[in-house]
Protein backbone atom coordinates (compact mmCIF):
# COMPACT_ATOMS: atom_id res chain seq x y z
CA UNK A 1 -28.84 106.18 16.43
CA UNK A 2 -32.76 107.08 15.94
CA UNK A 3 -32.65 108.44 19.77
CA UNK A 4 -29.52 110.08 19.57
CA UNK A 5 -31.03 112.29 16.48
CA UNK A 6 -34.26 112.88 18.13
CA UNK A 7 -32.12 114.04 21.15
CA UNK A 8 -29.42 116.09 19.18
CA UNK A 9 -32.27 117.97 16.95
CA UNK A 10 -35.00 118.62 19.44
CA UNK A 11 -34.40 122.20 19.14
CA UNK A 12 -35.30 121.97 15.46
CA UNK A 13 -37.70 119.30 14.82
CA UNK A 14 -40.83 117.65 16.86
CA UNK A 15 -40.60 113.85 16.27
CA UNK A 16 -42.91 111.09 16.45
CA UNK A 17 -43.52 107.43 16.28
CA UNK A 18 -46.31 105.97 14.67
CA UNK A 19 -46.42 102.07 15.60
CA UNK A 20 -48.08 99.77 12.76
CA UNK A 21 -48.93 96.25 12.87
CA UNK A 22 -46.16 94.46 14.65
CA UNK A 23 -43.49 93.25 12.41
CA UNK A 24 -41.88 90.05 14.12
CA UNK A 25 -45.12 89.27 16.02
CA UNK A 26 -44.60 85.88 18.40
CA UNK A 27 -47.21 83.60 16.79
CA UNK A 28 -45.67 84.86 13.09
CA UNK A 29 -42.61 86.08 11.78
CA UNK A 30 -40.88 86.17 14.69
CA UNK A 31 -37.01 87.35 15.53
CA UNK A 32 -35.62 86.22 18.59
CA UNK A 33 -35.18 88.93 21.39
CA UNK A 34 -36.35 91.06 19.08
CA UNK A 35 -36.08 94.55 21.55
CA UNK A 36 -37.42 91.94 24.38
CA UNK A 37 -40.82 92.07 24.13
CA UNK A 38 -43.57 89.05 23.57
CA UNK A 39 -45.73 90.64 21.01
CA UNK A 40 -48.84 88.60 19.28
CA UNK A 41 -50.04 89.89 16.27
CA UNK A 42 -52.82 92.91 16.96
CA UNK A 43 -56.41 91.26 16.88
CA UNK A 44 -57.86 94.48 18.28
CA UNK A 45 -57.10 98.26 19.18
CA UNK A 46 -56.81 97.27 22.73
CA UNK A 47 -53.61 95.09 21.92
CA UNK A 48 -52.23 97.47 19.86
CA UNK A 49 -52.12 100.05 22.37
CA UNK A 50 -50.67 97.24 24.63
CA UNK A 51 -48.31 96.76 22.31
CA UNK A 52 -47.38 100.62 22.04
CA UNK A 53 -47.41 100.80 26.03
CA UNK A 54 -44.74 97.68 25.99
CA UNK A 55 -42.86 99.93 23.46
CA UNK A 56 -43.18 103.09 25.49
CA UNK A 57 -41.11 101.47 28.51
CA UNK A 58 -38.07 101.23 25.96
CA UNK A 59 -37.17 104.92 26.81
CA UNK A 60 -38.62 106.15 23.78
CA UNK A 61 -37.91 110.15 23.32
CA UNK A 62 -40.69 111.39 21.78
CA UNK A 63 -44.85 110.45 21.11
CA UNK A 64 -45.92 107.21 20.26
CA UNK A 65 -48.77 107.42 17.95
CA UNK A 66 -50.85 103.79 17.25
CA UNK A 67 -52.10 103.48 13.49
CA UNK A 68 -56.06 102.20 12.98
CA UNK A 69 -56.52 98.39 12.91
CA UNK A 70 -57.20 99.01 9.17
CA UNK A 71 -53.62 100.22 9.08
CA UNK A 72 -54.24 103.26 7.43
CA UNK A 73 -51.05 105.26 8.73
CA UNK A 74 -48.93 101.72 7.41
CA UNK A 75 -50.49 101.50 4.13
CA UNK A 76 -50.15 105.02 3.04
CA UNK A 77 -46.48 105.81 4.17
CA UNK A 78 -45.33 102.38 2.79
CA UNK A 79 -44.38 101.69 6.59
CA UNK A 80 -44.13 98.17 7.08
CA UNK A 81 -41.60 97.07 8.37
CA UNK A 82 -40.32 100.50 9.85
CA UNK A 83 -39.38 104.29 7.27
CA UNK A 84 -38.31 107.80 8.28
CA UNK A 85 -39.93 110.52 7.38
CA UNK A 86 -39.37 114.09 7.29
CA UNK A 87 -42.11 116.48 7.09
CA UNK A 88 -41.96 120.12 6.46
CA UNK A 89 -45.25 122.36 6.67
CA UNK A 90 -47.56 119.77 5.40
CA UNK A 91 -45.01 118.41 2.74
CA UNK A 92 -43.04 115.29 2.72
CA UNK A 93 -39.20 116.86 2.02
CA UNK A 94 -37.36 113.13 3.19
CA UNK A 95 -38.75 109.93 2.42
CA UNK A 96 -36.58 107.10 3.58
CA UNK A 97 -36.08 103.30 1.83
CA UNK A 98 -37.98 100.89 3.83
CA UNK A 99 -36.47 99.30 6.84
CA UNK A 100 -34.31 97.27 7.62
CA UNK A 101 -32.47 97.68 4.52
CA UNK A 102 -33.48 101.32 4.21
CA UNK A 103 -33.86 102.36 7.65
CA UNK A 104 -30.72 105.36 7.59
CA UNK A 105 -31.21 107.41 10.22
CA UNK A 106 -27.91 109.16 9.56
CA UNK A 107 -29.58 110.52 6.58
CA UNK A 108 -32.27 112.01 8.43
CA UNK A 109 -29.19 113.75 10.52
CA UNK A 110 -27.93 115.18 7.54
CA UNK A 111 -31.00 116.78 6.21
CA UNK A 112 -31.87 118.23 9.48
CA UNK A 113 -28.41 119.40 9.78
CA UNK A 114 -28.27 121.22 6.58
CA UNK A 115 -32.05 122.81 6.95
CA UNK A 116 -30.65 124.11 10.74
CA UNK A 117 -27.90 125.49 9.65
């Protein structure tokens, strides 16, 4: 459903994806097939951009940005395992639950769809 908003609001919005440490990494907390791809936890920058590249090939609509190794991006946004954000002009006007649980992209729908009109 994530694509389909990107697609359906790209007139409105810019979106991007900012990939944090892996969540089901293969040598830890791992979920079968998870979206197909053998992922090790990130020991370095270098695998994390691997890791992002791997992610790319998933037809991914928009940027794919690749947090710090310190996970900076992760920490601050509370983005482990996966949130939506909106941001407006410098200001955070959506803050999703954390995923999975919280991970509603139908809310992020209806926001955009009430600030386009």
């Amino acid at each position: 459903m994530v694509k389909q908003v990107m697609s359906d609001f790209a007139a409105v919005a810019d979106f991007v994806v900012v990939y944090v440490a892996e969540a089901h990494p293969t040598d830890g907390w791992a979920i079968s097939g998870h979206m197909s791809m053998d992922i090790k936890q990130h020991r370095s920058l270098e695998e994390r951009l691997a890791a992002a590249e791997m992610l790319a090939l998933h037809d991914i609509p928009c940027p794919i940005l690749v947090d710090t190794m310190d996970n900076a991006a992760a920490r601050a946004y509370a983005a482990i395992p996966d949130r939506l954000y909106i941001v407006l002009d410098g200001v955070c006007v959506y803050k999703g639950e954390q995923g999975p649980n919280g991970y509603h992209p139908e809310e992020v729908r209806d926001w955009l769809q009430k600030f386009s009109g």
